[in-house]
PDB file of N, CA and C in Angstrom:
ATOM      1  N   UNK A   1     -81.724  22.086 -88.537  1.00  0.00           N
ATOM      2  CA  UNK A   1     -82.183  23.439 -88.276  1.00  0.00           C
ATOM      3  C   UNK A   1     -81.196  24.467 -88.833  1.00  0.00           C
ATOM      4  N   UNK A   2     -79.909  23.983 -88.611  1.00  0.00           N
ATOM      5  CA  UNK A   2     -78.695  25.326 -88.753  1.00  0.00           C
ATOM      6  C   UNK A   2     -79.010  25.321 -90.607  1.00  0.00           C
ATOM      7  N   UNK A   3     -79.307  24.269 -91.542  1.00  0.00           N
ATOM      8  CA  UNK A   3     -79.819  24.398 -92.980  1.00  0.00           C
ATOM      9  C   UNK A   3     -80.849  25.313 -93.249  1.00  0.00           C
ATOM     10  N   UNK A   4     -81.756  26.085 -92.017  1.00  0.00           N
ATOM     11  CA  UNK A   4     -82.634  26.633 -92.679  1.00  0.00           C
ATOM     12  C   UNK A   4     -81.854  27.828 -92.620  1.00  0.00           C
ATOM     13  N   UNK A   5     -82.106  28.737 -93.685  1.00  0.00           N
ATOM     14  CA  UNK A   5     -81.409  29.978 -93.856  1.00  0.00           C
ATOM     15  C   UNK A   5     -81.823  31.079 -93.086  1.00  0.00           C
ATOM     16  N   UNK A   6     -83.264  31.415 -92.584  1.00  0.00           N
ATOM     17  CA  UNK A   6     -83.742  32.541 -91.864  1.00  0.00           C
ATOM     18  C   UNK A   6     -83.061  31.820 -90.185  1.00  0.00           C
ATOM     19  N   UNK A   7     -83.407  30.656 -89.839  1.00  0.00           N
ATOM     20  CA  UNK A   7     -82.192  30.832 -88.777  1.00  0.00           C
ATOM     21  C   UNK A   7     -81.154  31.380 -88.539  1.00  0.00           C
ATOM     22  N   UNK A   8     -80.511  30.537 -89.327  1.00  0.00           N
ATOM     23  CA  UNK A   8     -79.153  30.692 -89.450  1.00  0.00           C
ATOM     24  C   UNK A   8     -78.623  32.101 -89.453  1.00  0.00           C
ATOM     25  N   UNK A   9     -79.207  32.569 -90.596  1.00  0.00           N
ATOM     26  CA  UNK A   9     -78.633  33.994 -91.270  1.00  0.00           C
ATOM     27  C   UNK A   9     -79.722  35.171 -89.223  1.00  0.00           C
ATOM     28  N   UNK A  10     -80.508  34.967 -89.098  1.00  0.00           N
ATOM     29  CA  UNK A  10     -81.063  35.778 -87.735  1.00  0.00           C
ATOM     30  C   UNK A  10     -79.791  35.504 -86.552  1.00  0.00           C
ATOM     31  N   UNK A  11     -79.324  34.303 -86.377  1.00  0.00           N
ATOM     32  CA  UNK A  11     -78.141  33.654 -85.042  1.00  0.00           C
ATOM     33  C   UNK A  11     -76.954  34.254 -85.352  1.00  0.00           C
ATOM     34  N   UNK A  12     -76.896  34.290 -86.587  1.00  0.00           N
ATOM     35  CA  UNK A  12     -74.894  34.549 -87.141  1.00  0.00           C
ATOM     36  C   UNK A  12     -75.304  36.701 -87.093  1.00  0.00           C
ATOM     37  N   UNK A  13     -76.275  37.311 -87.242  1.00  0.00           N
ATOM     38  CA  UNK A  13     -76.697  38.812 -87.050  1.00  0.00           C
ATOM     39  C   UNK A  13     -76.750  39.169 -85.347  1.00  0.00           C
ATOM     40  N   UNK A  14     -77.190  37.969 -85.198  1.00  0.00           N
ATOM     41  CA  UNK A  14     -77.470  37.963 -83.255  1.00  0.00           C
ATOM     42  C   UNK A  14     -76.240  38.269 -82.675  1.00  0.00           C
ATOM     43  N   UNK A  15     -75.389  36.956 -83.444  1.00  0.00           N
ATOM     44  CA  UNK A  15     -74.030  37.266 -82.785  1.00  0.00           C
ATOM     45  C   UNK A  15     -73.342  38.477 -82.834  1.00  0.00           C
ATOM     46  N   UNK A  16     -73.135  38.762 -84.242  1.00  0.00           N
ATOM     47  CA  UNK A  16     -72.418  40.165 -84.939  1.00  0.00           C
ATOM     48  C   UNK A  16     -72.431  41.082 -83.984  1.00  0.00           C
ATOM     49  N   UNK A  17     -73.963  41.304 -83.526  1.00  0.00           N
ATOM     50  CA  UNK A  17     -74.827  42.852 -82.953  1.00  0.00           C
ATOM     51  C   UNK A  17     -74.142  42.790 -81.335  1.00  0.00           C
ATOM     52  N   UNK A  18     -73.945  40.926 -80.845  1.00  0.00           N
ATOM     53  CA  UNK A  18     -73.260  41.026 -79.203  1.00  0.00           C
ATOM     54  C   UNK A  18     -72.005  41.457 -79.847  1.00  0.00           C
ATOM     55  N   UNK A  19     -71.211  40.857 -80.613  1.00  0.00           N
ATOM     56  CA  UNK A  19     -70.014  41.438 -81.011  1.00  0.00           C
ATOM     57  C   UNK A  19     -69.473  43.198 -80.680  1.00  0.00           C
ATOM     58  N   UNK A  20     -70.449  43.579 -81.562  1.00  0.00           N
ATOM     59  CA  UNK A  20     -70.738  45.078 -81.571  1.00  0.00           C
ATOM     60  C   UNK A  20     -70.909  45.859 -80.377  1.00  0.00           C
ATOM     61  N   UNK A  21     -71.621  44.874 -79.534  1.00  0.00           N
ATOM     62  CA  UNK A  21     -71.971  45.496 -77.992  1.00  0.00           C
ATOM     63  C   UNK A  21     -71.070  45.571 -77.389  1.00  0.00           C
ATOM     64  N   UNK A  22     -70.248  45.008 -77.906  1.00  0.00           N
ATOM     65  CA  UNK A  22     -68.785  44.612 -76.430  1.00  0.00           C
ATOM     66  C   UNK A  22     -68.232  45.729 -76.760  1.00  0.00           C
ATOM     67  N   UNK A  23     -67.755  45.903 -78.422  1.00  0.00           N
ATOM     68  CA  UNK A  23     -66.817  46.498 -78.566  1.00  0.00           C
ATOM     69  C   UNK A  23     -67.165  48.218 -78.578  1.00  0.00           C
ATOM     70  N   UNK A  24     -68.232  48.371 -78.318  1.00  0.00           N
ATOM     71  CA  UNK A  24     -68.943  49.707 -77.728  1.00  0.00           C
ATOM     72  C   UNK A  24     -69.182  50.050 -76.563  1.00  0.00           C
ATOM     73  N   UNK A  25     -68.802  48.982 -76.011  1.00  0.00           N
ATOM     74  CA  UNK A  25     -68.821  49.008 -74.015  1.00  0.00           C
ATOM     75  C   UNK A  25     -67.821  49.105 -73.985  1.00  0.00           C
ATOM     76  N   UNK A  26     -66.637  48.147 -74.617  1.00  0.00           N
ATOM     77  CA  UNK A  26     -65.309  48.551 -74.329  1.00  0.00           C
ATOM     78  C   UNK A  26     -64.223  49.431 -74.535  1.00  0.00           C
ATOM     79  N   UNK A  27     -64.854  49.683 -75.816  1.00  0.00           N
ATOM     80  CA  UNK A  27     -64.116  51.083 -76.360  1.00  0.00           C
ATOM     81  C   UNK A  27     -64.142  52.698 -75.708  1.00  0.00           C
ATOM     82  N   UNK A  28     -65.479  52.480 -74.822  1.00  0.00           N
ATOM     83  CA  UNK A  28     -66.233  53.984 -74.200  1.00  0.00           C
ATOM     84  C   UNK A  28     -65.276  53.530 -72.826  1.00  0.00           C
ATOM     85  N   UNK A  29     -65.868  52.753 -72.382  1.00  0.00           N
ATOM     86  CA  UNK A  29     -65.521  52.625 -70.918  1.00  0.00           C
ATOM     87  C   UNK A  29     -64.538  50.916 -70.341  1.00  0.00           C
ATOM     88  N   UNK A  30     -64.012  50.866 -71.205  1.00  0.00           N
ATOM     89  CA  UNK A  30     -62.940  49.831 -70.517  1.00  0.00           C
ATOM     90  C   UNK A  30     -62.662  48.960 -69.720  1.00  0.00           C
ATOM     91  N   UNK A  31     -61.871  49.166 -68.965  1.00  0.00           N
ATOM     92  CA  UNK A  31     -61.733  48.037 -67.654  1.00  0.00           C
ATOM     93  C   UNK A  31     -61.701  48.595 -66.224  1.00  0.00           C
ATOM     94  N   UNK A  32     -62.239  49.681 -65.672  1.00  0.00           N
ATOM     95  CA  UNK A  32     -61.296  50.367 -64.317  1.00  0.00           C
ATOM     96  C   UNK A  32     -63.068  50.378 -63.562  1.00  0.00           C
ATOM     97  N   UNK A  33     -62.389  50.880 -62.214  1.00  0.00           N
ATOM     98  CA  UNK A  33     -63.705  50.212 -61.544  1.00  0.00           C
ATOM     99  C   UNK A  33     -63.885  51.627 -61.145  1.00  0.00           C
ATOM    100  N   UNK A  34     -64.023  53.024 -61.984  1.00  0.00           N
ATOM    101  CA  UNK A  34     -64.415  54.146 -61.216  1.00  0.00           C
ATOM    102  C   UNK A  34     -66.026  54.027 -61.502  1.00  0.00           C
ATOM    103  N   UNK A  35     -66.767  55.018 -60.357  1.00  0.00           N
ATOM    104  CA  UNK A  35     -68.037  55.400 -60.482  1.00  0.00           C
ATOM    105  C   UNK A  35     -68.426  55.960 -61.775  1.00  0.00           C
ATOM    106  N   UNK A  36     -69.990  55.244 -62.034  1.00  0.00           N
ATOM    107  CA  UNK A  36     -70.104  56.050 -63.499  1.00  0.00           C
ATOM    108  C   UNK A  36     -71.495  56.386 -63.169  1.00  0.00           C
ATOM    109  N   UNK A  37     -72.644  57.030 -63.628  1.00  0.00           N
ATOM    110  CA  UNK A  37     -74.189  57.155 -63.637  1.00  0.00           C
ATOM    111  C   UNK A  37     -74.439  55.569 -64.624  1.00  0.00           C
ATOM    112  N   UNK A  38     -75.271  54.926 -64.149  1.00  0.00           N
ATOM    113  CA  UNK A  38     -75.922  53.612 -64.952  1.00  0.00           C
ATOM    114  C   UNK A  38     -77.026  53.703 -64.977  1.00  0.00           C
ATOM    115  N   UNK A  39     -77.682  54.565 -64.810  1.00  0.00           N
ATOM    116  CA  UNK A  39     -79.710  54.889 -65.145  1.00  0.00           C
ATOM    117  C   UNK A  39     -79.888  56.695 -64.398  1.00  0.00           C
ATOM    118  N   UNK A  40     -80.438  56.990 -65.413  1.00  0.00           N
ATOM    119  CA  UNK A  40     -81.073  58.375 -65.598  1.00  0.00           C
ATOM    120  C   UNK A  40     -82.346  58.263 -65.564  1.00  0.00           C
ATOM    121  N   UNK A  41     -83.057  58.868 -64.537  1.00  0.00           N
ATOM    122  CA  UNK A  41     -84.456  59.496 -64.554  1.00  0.00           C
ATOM    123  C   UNK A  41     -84.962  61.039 -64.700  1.00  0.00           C
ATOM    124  N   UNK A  42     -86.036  60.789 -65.754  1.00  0.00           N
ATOM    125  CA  UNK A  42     -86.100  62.692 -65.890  1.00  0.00           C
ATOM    126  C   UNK A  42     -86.322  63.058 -64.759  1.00  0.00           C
ATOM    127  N   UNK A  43     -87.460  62.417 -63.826  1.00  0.00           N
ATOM    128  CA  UNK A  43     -87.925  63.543 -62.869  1.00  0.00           C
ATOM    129  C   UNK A  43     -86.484  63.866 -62.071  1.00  0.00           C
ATOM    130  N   UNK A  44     -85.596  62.820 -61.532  1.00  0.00           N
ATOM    131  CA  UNK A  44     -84.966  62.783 -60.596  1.00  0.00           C
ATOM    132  C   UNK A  44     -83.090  62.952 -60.618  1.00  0.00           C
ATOM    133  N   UNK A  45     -82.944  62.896 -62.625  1.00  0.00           N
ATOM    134  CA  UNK A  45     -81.995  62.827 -62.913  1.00  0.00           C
ATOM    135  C   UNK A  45     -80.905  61.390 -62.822  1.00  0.00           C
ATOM    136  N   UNK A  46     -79.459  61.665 -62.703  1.00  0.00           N
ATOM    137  CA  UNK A  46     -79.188  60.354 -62.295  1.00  0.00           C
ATOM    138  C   UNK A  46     -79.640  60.090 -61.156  1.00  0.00           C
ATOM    139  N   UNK A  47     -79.899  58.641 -60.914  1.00  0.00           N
ATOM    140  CA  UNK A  47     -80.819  57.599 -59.867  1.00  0.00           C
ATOM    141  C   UNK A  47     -79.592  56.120 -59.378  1.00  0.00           C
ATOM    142  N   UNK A  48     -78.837  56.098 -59.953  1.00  0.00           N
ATOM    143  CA  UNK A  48     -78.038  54.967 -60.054  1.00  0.00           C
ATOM    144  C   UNK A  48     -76.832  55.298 -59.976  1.00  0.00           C
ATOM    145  N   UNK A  49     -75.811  55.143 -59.613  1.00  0.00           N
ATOM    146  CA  UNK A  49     -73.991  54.976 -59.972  1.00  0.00           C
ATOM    147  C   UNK A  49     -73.481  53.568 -59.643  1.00  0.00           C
ATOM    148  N   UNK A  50     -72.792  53.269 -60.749  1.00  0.00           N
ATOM    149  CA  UNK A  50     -72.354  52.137 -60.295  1.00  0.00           C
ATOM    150  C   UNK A  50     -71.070  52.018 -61.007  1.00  0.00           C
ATOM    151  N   UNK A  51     -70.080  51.428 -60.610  1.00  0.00           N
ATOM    152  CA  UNK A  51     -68.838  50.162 -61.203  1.00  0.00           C
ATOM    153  C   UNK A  51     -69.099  50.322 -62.755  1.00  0.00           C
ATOM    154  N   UNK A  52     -67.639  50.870 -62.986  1.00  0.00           N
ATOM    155  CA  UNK A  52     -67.921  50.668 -64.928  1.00  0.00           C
ATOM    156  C   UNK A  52     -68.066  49.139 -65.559  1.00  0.00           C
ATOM    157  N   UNK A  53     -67.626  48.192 -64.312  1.00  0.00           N
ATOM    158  CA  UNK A  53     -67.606  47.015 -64.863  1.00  0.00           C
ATOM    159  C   UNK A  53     -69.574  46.167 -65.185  1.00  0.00           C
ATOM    160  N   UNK A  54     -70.075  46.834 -64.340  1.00  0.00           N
ATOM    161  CA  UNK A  54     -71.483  46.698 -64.719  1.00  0.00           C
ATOM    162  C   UNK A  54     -71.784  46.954 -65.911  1.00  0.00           C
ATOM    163  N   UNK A  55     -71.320  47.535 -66.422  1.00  0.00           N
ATOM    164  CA  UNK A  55     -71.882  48.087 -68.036  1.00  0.00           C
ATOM    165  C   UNK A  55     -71.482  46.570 -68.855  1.00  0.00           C
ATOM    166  N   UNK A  56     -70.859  45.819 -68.499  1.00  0.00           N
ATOM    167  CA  UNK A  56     -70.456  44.682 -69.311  1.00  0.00           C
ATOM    168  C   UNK A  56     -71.662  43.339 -69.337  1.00  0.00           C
ATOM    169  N   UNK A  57     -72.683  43.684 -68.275  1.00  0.00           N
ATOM    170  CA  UNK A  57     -73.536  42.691 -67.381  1.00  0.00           C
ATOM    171  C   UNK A  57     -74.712  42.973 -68.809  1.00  0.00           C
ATOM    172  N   UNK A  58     -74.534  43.998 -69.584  1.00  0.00           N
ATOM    173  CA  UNK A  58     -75.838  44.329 -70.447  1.00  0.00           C
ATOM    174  C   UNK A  58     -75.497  43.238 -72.172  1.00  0.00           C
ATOM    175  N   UNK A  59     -73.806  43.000 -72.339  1.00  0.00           N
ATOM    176  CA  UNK A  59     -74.274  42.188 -73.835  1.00  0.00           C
ATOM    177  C   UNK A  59     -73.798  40.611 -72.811  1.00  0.00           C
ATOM    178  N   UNK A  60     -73.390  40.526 -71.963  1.00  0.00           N
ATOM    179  CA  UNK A  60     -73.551  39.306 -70.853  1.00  0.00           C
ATOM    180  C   UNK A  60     -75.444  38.503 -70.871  1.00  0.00           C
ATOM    181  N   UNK A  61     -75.614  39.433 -70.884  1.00  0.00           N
ATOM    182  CA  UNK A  61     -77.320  39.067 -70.751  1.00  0.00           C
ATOM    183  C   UNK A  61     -77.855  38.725 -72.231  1.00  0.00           C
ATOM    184  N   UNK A  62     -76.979  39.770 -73.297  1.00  0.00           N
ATOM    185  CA  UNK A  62     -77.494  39.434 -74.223  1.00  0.00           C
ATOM    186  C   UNK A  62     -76.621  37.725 -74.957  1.00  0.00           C
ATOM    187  N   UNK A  63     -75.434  37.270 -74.617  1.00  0.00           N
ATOM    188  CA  UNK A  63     -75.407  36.309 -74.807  1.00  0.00           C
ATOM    189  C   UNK A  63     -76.159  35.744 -74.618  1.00  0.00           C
ATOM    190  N   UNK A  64     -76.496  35.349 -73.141  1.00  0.00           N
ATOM    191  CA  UNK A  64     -77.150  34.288 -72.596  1.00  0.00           C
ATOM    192  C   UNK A  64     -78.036  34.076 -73.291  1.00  0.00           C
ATOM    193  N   UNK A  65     -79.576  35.502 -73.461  1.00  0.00           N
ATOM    194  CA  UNK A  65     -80.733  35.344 -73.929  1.00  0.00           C
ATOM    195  C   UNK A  65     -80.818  34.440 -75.750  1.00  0.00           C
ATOM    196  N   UNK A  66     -79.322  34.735 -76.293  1.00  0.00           N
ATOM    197  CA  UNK A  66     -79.141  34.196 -77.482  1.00  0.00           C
ATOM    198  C   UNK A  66     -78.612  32.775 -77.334  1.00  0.00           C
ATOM    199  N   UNK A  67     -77.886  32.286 -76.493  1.00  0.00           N
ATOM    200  CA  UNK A  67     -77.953  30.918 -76.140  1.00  0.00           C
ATOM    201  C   UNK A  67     -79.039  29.950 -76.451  1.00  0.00           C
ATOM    202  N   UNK A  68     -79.590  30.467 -75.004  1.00  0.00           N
ATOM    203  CA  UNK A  68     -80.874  29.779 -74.634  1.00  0.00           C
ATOM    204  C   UNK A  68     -82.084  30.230 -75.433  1.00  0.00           C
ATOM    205  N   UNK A  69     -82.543  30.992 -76.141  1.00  0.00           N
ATOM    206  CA  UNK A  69     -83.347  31.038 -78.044  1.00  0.00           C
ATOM    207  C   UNK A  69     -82.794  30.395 -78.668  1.00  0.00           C
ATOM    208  N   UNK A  70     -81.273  30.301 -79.056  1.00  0.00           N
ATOM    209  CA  UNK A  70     -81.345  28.983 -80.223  1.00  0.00           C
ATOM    210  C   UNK A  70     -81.412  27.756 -79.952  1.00  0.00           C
ATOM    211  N   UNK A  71     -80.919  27.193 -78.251  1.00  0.00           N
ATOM    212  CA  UNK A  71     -81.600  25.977 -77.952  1.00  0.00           C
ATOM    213  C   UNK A  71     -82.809  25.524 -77.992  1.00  0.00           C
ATOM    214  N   UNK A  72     -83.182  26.418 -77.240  1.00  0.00           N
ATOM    215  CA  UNK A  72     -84.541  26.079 -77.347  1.00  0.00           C
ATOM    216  C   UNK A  72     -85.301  25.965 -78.886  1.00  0.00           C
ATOM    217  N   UNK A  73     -84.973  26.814 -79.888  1.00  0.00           N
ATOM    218  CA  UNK A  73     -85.328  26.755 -81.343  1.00  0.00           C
ATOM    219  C   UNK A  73     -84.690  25.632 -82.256  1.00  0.00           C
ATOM    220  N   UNK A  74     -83.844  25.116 -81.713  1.00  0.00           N
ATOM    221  CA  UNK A  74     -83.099  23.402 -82.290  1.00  0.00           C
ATOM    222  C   UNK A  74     -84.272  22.584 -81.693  1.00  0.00           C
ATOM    223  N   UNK A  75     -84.591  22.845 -80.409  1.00  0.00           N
ATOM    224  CA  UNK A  75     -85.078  21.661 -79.931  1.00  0.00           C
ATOM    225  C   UNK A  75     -86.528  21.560 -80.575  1.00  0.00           C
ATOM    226  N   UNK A  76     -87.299  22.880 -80.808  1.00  0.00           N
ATOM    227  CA  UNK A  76     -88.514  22.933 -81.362  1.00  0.00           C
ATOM    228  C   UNK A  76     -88.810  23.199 -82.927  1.00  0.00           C
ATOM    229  N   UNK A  77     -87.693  22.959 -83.406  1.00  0.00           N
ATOM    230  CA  UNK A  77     -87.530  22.927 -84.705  1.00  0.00           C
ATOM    231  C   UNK A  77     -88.263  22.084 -85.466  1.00  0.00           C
ATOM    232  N   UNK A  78     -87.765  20.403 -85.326  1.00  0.00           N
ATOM    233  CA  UNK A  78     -88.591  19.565 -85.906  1.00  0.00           C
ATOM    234  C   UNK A  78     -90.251  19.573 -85.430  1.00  0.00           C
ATOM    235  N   UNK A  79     -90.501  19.857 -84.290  1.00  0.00           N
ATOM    236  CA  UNK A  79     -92.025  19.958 -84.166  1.00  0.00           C
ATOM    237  C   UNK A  79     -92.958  21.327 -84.606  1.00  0.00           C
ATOM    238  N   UNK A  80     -92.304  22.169 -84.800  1.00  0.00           N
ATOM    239  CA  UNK A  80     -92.980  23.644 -85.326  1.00  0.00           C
ATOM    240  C   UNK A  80     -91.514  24.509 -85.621  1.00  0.00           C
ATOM    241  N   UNK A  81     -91.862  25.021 -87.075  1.00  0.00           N
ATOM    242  CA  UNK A  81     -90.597  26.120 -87.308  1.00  0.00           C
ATOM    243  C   UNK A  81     -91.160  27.134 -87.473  1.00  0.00           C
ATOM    244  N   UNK A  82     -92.310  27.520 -87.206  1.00  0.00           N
ATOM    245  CA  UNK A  82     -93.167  28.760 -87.035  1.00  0.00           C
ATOM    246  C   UNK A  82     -92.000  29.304 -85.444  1.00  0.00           C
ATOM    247  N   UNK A  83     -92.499  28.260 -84.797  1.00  0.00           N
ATOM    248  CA  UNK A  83     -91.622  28.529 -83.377  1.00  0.00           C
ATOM    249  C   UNK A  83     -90.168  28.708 -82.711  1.00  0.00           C
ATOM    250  N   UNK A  84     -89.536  28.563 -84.406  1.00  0.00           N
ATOM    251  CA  UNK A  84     -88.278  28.567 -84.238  1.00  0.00           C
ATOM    252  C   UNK A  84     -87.680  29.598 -84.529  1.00  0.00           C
ATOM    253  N   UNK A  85     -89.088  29.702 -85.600  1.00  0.00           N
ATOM    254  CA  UNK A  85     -88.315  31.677 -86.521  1.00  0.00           C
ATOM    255  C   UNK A  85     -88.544  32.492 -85.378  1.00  0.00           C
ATOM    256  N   UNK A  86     -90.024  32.336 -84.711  1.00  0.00           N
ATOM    257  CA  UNK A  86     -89.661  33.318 -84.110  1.00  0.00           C
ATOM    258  C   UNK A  86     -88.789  33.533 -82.646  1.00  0.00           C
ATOM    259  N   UNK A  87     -88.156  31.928 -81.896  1.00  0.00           N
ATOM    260  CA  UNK A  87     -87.232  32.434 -81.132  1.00  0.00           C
ATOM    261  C   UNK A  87     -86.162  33.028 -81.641  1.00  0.00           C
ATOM    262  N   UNK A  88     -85.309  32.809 -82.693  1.00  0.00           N
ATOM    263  CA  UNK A  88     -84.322  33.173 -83.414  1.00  0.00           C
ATOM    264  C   UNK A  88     -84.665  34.282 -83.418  1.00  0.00           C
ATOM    265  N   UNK A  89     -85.624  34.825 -84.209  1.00  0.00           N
ATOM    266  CA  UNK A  89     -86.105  36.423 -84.646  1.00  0.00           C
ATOM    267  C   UNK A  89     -86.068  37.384 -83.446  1.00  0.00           C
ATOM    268  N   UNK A  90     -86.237  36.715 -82.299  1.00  0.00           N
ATOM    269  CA  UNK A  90     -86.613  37.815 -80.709  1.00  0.00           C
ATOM    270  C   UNK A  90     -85.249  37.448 -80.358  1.00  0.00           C
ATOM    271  N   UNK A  91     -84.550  36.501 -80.287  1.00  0.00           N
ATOM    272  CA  UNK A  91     -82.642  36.678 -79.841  1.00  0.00           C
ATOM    273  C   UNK A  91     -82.250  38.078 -80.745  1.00  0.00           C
ATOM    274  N   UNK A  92     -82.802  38.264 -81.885  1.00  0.00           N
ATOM    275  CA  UNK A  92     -81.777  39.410 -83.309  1.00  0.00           C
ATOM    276  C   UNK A  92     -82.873  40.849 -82.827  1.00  0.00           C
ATOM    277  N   UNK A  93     -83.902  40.613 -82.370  1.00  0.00           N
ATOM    278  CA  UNK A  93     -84.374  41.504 -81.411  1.00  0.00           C
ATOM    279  C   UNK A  93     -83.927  41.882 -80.267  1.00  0.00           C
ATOM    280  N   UNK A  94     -83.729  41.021 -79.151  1.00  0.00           N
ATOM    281  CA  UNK A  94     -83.251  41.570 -77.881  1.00  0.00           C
ATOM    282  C   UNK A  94     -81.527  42.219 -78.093  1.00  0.00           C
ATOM    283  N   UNK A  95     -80.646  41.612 -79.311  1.00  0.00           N
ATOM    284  CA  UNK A  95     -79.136  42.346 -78.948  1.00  0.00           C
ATOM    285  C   UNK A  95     -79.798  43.758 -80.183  1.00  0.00           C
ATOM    286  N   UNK A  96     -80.724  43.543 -80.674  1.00  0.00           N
ATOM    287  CA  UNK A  96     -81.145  45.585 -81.221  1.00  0.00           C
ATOM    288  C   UNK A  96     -81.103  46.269 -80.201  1.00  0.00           C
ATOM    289  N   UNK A  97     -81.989  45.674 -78.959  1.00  0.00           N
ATOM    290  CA  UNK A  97     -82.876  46.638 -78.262  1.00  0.00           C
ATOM    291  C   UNK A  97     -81.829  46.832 -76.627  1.00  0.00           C
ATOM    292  N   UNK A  98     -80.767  46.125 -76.891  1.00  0.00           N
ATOM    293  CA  UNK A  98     -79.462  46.113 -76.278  1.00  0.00           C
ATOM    294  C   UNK A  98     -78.772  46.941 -76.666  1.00  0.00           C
ATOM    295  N   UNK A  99     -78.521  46.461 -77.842  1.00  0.00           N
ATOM    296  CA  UNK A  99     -77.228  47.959 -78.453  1.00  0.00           C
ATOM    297  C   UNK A  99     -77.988  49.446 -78.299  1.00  0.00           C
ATOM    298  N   UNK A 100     -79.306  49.941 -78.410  1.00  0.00           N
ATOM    299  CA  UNK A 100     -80.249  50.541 -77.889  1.00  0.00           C
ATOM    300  C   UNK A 100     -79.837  51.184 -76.478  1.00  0.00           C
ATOM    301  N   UNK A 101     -79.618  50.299 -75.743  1.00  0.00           N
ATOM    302  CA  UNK A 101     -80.032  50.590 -74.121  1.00  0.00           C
ATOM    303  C   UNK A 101     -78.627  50.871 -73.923  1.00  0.00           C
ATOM    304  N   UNK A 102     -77.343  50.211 -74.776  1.00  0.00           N
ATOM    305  CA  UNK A 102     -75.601  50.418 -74.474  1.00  0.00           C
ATOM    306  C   UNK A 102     -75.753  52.037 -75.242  1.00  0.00           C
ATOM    307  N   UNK A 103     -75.972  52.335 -76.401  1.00  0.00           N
ATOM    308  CA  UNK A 103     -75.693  53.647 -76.689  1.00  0.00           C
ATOM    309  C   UNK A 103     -76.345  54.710 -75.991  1.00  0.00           C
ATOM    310  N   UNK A 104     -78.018  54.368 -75.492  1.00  0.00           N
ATOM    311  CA  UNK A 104     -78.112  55.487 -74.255  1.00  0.00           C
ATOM    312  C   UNK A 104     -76.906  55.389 -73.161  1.00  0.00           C
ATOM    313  N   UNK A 105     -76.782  54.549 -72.615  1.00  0.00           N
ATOM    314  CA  UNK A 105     -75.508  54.917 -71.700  1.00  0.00           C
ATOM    315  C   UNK A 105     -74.211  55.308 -71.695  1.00  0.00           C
ATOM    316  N   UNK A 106     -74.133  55.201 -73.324  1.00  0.00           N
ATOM    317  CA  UNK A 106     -72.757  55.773 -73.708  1.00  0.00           C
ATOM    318  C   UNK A 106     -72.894  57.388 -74.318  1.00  0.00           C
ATOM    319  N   UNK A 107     -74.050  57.571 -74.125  1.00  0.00           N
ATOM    320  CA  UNK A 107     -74.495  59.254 -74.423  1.00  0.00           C
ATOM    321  C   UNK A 107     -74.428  60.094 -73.026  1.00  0.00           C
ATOM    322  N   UNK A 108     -75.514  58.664 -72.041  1.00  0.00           N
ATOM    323  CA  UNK A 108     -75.270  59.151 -70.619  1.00  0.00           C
ATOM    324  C   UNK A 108     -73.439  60.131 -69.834  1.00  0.00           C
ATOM    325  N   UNK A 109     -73.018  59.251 -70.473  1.00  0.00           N
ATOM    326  CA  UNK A 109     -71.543  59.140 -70.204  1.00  0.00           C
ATOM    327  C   UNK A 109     -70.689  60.160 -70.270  1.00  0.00           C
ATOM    328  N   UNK A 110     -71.374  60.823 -71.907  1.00  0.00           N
ATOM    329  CA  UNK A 110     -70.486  61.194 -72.602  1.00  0.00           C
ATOM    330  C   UNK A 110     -69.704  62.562 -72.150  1.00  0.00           C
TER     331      UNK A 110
END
């Protein structure tokens, strides 16, 4: 599987983009455990405060979800690679739509 190139080249972008996430969570907001806003609602404004260390729980998730897509896309590889592109393809999707959801909160922030 790791020979086919649209894998491969989608897992090694997957990674890059968690890469990227960290170092945009960590660079804004660091290590200290003060109160921050973690979700904004228009009607209601901020709705949430929480622990800056929560902000780390968002490319945490996005590991995982990239884990468990390329297992699962090894394992279903030899029986369908229709099914493989596209778990691979939705892991290089979910850390977009991550780095997405980290830069609203680092605007939130700002």
């Amino acid at each position: 599987m790791l020979k086919d190139r649209l894998i491969f080249v989608s897992v090694v972008f997957g990674i890059i983009l968690n890469i990227i996430l960290w170092l945009l969570l960590g660079g804004k907001f660091g290590w200290s455990a003060e109160k921050i806003p973690l979700h904004f609602n228009v009607v209601y404004g901020i709705d949430f405060l929480g622990s800056t260390r929560q902000v780390y729980e968002i490319p945490l998730t996005g590991i995982v979800l990239l884990v468990i897509n390329s297992i699962l896309a090894i394992k279903f590889y030899p029986r369908s690679k229709l099914f493989s592109y596209f778990l691979s393809f939705s892991a290089l999707a979910m850390q977009a739509v991550l780095i997405v959801a980290a830069t609203a909160l680092i605007v939130l922030n700002a």
